[in-house]
C-alpha atoms as a PDB file:
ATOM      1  CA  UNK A   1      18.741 121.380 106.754  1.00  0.00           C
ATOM      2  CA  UNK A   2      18.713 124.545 104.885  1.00  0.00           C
ATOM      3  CA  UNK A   3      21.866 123.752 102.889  1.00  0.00           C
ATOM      4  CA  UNK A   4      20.402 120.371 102.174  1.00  0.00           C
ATOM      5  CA  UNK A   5      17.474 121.191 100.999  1.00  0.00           C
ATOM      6  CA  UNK A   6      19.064 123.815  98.466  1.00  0.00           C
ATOM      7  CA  UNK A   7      20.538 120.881  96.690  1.00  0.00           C
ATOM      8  CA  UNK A   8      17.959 120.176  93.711  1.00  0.00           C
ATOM      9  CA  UNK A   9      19.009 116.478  93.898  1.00  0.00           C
ATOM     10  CA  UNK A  10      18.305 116.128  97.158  1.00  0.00           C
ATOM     11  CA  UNK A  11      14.747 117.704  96.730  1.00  0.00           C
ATOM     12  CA  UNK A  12      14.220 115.139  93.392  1.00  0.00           C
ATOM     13  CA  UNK A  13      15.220 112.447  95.952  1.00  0.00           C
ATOM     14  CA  UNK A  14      12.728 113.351  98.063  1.00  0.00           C
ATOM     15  CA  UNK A  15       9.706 114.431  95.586  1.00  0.00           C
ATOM     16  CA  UNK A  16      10.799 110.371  93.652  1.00  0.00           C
ATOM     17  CA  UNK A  17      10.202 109.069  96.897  1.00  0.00           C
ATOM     18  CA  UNK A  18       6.265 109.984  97.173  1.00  0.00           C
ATOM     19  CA  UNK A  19       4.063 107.386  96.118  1.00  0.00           C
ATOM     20  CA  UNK A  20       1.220 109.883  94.689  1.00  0.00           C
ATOM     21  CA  UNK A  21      -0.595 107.563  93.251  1.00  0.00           C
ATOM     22  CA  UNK A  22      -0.928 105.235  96.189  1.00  0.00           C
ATOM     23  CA  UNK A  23      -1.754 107.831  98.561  1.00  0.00           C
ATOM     24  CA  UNK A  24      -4.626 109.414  95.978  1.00  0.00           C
ATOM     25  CA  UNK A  25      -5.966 106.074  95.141  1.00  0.00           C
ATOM     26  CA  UNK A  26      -5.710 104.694  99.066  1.00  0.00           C
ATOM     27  CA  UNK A  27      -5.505 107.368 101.928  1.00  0.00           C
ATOM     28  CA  UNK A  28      -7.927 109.777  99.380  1.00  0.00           C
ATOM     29  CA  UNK A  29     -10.198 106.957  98.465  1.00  0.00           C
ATOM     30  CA  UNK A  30      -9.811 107.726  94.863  1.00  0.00           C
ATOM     31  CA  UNK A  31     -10.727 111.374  95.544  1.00  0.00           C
ATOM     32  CA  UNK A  32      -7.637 112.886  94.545  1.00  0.00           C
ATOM     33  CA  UNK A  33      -5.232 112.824  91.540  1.00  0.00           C
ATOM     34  CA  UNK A  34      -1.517 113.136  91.286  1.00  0.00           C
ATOM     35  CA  UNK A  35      -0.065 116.837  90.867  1.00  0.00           C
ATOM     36  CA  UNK A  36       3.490 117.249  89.644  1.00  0.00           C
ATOM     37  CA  UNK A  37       3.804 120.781  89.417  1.00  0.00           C
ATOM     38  CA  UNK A  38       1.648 124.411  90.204  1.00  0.00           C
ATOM     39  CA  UNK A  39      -0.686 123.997  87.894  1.00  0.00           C
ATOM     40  CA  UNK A  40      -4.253 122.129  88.921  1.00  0.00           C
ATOM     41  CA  UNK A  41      -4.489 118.565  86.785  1.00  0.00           C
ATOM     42  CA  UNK A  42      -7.912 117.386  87.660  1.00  0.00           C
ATOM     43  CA  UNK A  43      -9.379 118.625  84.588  1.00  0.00           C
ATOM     44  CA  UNK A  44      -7.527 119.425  81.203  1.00  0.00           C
ATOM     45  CA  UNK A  45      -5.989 123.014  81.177  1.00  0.00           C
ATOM     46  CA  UNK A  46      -4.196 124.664  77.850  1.00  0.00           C
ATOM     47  CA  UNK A  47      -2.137 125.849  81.205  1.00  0.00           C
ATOM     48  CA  UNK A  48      -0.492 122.577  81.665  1.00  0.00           C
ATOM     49  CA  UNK A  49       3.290 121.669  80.476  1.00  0.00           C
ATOM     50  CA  UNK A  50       4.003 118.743  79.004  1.00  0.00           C
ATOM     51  CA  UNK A  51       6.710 118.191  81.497  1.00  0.00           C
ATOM     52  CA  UNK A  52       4.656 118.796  84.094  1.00  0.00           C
ATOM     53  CA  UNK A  53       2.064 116.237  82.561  1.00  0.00           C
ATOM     54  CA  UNK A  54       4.346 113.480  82.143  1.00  0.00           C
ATOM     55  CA  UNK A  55       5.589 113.572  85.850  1.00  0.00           C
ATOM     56  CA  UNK A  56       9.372 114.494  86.012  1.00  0.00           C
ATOM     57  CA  UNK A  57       9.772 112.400  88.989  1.00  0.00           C
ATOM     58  CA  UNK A  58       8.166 109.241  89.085  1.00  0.00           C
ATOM     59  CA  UNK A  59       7.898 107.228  92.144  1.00  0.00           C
ATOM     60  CA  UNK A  60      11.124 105.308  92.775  1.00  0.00           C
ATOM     61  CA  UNK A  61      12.750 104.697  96.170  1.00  0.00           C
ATOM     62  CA  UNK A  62      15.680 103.006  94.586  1.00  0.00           C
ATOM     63  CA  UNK A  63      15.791 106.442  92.231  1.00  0.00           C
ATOM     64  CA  UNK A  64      16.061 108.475  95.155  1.00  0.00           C
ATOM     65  CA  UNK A  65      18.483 106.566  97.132  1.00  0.00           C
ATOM     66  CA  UNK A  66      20.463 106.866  93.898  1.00  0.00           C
ATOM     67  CA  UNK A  67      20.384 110.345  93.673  1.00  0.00           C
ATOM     68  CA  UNK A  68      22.002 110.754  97.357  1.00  0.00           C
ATOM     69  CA  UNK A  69      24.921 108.291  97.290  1.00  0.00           C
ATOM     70  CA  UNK A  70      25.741 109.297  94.188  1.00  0.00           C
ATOM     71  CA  UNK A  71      26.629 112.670  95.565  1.00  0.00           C
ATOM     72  CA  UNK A  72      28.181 111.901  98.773  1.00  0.00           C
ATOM     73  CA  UNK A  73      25.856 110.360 100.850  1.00  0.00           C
ATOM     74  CA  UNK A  74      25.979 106.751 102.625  1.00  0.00           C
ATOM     75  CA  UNK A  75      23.092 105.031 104.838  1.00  0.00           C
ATOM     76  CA  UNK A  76      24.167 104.602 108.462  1.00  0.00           C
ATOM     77  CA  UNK A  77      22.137 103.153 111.091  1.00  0.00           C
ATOM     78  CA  UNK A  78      18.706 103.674 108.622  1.00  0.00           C
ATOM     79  CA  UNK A  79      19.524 107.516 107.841  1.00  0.00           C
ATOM     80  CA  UNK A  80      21.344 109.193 104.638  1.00  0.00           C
ATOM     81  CA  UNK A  81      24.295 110.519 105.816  1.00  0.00           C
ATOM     82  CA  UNK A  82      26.954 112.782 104.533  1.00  0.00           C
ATOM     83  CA  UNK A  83      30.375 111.112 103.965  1.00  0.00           C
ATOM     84  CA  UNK A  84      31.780 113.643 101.215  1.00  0.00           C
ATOM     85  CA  UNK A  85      31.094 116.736 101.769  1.00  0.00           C
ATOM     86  CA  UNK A  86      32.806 117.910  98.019  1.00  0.00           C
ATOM     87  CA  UNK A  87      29.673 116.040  96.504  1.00  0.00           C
ATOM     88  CA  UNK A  88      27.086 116.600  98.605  1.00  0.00           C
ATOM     89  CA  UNK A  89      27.071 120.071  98.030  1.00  0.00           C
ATOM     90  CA  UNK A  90      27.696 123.703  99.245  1.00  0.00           C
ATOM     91  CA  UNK A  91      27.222 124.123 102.809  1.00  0.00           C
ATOM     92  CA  UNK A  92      26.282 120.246 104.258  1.00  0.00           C
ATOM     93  CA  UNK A  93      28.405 119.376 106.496  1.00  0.00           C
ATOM     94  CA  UNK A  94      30.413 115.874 106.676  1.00  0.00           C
ATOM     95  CA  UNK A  95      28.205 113.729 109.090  1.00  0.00           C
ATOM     96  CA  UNK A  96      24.781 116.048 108.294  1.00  0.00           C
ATOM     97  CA  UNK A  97      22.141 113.409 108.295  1.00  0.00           C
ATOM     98  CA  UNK A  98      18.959 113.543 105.834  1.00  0.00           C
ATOM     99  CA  UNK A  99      16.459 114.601 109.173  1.00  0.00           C
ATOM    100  CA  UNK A 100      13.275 116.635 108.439  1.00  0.00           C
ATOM    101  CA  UNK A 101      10.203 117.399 110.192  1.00  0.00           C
ATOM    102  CA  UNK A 102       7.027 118.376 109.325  1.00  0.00           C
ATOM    103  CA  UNK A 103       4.556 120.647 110.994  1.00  0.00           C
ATOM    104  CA  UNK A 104       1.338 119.258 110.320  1.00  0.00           C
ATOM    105  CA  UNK A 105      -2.724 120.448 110.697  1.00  0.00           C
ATOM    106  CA  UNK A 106      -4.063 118.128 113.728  1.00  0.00           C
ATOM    107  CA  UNK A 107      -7.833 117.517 113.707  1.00  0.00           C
ATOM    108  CA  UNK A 108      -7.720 114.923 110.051  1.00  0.00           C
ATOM    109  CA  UNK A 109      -7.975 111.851 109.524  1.00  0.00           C
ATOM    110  CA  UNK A 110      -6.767 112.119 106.185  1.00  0.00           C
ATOM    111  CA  UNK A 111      -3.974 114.394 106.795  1.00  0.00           C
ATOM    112  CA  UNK A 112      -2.563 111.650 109.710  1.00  0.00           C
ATOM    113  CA  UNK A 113      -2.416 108.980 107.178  1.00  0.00           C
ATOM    114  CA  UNK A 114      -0.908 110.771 104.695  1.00  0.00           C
ATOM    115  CA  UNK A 115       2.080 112.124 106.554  1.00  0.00           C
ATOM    116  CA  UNK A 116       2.548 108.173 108.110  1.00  0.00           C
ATOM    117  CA  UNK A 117       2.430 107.011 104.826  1.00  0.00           C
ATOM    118  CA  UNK A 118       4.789 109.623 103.329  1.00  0.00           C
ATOM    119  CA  UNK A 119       6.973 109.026 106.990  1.00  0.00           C
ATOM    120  CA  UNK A 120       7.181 105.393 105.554  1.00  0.00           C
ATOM    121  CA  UNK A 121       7.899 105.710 102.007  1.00  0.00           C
ATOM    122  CA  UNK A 122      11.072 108.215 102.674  1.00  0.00           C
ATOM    123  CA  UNK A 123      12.204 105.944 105.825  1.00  0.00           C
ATOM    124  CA  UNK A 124      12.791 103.211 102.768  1.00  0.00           C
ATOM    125  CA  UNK A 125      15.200 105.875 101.000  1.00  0.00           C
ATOM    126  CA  UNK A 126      16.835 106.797 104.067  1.00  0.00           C
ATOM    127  CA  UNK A 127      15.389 109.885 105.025  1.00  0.00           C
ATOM    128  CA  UNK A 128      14.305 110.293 108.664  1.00  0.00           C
ATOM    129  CA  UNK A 129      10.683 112.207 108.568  1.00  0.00           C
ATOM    130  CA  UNK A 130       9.959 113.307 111.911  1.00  0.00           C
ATOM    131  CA  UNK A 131       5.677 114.562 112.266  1.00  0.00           C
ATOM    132  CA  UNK A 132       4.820 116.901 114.730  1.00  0.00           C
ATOM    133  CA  UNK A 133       1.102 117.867 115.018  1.00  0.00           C
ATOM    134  CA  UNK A 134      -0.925 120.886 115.868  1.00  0.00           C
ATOM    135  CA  UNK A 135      -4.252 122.777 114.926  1.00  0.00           C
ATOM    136  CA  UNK A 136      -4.277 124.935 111.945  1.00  0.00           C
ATOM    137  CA  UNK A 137      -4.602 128.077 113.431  1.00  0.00           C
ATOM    138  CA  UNK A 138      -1.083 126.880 115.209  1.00  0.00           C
ATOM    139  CA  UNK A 139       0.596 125.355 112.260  1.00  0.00           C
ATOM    140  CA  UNK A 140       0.274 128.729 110.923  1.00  0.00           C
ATOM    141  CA  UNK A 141       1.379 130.758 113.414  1.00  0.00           C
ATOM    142  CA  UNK A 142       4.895 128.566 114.001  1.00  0.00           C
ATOM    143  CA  UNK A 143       5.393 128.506 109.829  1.00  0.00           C
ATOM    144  CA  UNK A 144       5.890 131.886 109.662  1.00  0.00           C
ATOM    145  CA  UNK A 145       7.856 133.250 106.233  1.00  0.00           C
ATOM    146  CA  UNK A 146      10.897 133.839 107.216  1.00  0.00           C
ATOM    147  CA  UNK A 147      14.510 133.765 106.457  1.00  0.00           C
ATOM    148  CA  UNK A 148      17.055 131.413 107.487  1.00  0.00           C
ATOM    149  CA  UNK A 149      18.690 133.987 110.012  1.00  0.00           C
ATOM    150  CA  UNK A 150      15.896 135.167 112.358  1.00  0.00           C
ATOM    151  CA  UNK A 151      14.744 133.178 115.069  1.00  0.00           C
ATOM    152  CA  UNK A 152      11.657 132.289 114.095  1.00  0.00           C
ATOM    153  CA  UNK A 153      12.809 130.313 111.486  1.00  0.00           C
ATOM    154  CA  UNK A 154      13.470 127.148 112.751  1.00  0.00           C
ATOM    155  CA  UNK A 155      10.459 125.567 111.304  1.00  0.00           C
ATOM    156  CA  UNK A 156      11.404 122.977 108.011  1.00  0.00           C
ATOM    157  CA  UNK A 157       8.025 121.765 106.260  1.00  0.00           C
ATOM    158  CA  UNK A 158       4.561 123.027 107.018  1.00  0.00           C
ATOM    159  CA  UNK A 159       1.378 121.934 105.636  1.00  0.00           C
ATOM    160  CA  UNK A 160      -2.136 122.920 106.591  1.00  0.00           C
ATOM    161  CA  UNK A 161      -3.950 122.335 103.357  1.00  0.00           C
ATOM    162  CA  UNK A 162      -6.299 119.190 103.928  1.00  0.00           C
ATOM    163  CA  UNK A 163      -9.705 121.886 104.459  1.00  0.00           C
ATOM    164  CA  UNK A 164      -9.123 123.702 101.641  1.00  0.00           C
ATOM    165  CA  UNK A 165      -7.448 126.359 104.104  1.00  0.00           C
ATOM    166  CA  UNK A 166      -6.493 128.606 101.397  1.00  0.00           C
ATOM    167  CA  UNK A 167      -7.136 130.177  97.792  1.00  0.00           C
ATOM    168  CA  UNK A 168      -5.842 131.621  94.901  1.00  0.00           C
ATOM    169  CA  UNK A 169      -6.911 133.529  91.637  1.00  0.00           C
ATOM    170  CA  UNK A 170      -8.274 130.951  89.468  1.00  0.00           C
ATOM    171  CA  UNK A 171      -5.280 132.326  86.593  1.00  0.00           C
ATOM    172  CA  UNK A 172      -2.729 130.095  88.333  1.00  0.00           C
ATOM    173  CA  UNK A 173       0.618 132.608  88.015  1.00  0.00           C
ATOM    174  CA  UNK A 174       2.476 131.817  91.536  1.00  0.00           C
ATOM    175  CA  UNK A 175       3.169 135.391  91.923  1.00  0.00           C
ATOM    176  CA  UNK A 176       2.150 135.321  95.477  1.00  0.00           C
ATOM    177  CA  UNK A 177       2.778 131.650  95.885  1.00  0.00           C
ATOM    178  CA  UNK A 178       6.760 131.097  94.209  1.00  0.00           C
ATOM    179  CA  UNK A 179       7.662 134.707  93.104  1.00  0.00           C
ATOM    180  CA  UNK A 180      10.839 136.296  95.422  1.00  0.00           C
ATOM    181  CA  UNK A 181       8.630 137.984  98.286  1.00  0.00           C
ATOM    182  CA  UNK A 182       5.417 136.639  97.370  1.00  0.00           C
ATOM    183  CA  UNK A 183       2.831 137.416  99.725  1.00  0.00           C
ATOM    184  CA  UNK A 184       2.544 133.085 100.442  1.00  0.00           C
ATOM    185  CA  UNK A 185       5.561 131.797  99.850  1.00  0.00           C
ATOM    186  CA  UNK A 186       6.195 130.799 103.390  1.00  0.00           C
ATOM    187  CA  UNK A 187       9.465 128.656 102.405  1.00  0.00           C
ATOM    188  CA  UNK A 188      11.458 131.886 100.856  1.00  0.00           C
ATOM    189  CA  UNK A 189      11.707 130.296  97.708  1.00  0.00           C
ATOM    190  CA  UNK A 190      13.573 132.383  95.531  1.00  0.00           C
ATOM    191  CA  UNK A 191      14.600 131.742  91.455  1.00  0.00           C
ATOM    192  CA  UNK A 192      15.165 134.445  89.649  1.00  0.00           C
ATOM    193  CA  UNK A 193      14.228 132.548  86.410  1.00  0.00           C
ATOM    194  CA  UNK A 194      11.440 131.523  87.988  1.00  0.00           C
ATOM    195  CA  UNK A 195      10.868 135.412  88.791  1.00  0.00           C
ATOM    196  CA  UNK A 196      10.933 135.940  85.506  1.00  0.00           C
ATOM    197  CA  UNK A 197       8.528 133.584  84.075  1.00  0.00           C
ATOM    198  CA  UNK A 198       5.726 134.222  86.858  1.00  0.00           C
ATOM    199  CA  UNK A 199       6.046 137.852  85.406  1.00  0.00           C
ATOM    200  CA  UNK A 200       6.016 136.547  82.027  1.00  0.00           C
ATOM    201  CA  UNK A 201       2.609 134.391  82.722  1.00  0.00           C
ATOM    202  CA  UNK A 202       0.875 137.669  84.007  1.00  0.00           C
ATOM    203  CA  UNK A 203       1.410 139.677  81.228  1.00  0.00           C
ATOM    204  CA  UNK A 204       1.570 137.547  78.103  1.00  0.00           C
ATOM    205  CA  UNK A 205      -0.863 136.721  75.431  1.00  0.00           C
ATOM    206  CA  UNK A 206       0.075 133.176  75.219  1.00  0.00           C
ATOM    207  CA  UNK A 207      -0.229 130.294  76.603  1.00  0.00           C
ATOM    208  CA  UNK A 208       2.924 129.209  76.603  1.00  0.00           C
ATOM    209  CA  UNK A 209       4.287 131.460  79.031  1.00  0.00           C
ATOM    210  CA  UNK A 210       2.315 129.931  81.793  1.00  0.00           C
ATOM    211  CA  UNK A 211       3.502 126.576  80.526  1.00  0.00           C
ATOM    212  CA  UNK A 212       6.775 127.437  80.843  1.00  0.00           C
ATOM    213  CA  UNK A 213       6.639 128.225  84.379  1.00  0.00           C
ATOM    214  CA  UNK A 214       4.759 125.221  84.979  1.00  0.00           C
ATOM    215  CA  UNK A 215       7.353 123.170  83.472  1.00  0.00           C
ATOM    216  CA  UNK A 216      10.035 125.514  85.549  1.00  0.00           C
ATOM    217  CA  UNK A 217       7.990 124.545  88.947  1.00  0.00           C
ATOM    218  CA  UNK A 218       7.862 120.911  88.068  1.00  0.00           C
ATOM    219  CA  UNK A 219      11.272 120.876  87.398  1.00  0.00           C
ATOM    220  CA  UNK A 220      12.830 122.699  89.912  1.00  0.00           C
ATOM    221  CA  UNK A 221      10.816 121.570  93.152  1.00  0.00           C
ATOM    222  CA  UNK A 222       9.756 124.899  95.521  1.00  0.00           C
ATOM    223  CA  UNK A 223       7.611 122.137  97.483  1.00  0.00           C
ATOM    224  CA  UNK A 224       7.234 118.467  97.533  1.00  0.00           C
ATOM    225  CA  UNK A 225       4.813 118.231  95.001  1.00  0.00           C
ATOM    226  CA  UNK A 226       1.383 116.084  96.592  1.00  0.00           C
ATOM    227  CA  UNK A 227      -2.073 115.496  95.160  1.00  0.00           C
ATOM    228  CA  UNK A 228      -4.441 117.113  94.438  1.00  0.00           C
ATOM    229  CA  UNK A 229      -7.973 116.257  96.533  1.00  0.00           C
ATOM    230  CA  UNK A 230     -11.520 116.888  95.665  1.00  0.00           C
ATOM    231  CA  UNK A 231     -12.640 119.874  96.818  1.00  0.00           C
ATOM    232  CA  UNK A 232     -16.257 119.695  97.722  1.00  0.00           C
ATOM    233  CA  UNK A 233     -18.940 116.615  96.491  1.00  0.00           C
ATOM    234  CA  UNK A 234     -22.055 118.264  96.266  1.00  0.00           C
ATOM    235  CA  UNK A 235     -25.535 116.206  96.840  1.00  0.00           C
ATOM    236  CA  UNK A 236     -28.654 117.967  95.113  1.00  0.00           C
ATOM    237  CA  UNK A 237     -32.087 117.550  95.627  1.00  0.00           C
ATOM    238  CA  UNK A 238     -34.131 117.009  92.481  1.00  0.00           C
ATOM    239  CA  UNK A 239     -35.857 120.149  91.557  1.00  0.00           C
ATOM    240  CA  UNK A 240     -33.603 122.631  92.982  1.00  0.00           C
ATOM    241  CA  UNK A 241     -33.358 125.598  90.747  1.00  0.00           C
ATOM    242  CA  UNK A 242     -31.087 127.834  90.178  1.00  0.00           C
ATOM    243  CA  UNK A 243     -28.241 125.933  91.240  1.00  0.00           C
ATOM    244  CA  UNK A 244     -24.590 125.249  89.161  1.00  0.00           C
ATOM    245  CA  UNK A 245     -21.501 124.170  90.278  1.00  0.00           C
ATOM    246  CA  UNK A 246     -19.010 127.029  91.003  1.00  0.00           C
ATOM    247  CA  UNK A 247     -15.367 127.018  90.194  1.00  0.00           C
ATOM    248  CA  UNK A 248     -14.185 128.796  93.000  1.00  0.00           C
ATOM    249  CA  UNK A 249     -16.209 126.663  95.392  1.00  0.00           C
ATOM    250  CA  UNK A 250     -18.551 129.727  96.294  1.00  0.00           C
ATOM    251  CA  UNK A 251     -22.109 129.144  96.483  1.00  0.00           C
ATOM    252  CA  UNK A 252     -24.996 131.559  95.988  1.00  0.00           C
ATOM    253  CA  UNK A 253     -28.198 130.719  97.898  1.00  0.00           C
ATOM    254  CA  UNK A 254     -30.518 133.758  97.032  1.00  0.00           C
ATOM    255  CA  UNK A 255     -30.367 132.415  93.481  1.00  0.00           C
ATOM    256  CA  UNK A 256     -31.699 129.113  94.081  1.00  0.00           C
ATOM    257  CA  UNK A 257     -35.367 128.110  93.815  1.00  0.00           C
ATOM    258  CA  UNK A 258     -37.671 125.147  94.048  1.00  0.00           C
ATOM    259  CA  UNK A 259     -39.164 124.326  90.768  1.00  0.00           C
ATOM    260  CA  UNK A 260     -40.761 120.580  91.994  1.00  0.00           C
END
């Protein structure tokens, strides 16, 4: 699916055919809010693009079964298929159907009825979204980055996010997450105009260099864009001293006290 998935339409197919505001208001219980790009939108940011902002993608299903017969692609027995190879793009073979799977954390609740909901939503475009499950530590271990050749790489979608299983610098560049080689960017992604603004946010002034690569990101689709969950809900006991909310979700007991 490699060639497939290098086809930006096909990616907007997929990304129109999540329902992100369904799944934050209904699998999250309301605990989550749509993201349409790398940077956070659960709180206003002078970060944020307005093309990232206004969702470049909305949910459609009839958008994103648009997107793939108009460029070559017919539905047989349930599943987008390629029937003209000349528009479906370099390298996707006539008869290639639109088959992924996911490797997916085991262990959530959450995380299982947001991959059968998302299995559901793309079965309506025509894409076949297979979900195989496993514990994180697994999940990571079988997603390794990788390149297309070796033969490890036979892995197509990972996710092991649902715990909060990783963090970033609070500056949200995407150096190590979206830049060529970066240190996380398990799927190889590789733009070299994207390159170029991720070095652009880390050394500019302004503003609008970061928002430029956030509207790049939004735009050009590195990952099926998902939402974005509550981290932590905190409960505090009246009189606790000491105590304030942390942005980085650390927390710093020797500094609390009990005032009564």
């Amino acid at each position: 699916m490699g060639a497939v998935f290098k086809q930006l339409y096909a990616r907007q197919a997929i990304q129109h055919s999540i329902d992100q505001a369904s799944l934050s208001k209904v699998v999250l219980n309301g605990t989550a809010v749509p993201g349409y790009g790398p940077i956070p939108q659960g709180q206003a940011s002078d970060f944020l693009s307005s093309v990232q902002k206004d969702n470049p993608y909305p949910f459609s299903n009839a958008t994103a079964k648009s997107l793939l017969t108009s460029h070559g692609w017919t539905e047989q027995g349930g599943v987008m298929t390629c029937s003209e190879p000349a528009k479906c793009g370099e390298g996707v073979a006539k008869g290639t159907k639109f088959e992924m799977q996911v490797l997916s954390q085991s262990g959530s609740a959450v995380t299982d009825n947001m991959m059968s909901a998302i299995q559901s939503s793309l079965a309506k475009t025509g894409v076949k979204f297979s979900i195989k499950t496993a514990p994180v530590n697994s999940v990571l271990s079988q997603t390794p980055q990788c390149t297309s050749g070796q033969s490890i790489c036979k892995w197509q979608l990972s996710f092991f996010g649902t715990a909060g299983s990783w963090y970033f610098n609070a500056f949200p560049t995407g150096d190590s997450l979206f830049q060529t080689g970066g240190g996380s960017n398990f799927g190889n992604y590789s733009n070299p105009e994207v390159d170029k603004l991720v070095s652009a946010s880390t050394t500019s002034s302004s503003n609008q260099a970061i928002q430029d690569y956030s509207a790049a990101l939004a735009k050009d689709l590195p990952v099926i864009w998902l939402p974005e969950p509550d981290y932590q809900i905190s409960v505090l006991k009246n009189g606790l001293g000491g105590f304030s909310q942390d942005s980085l979700a650390n927390f710093h007991p020797a500094q609390w006290k009990w005032i009564g």
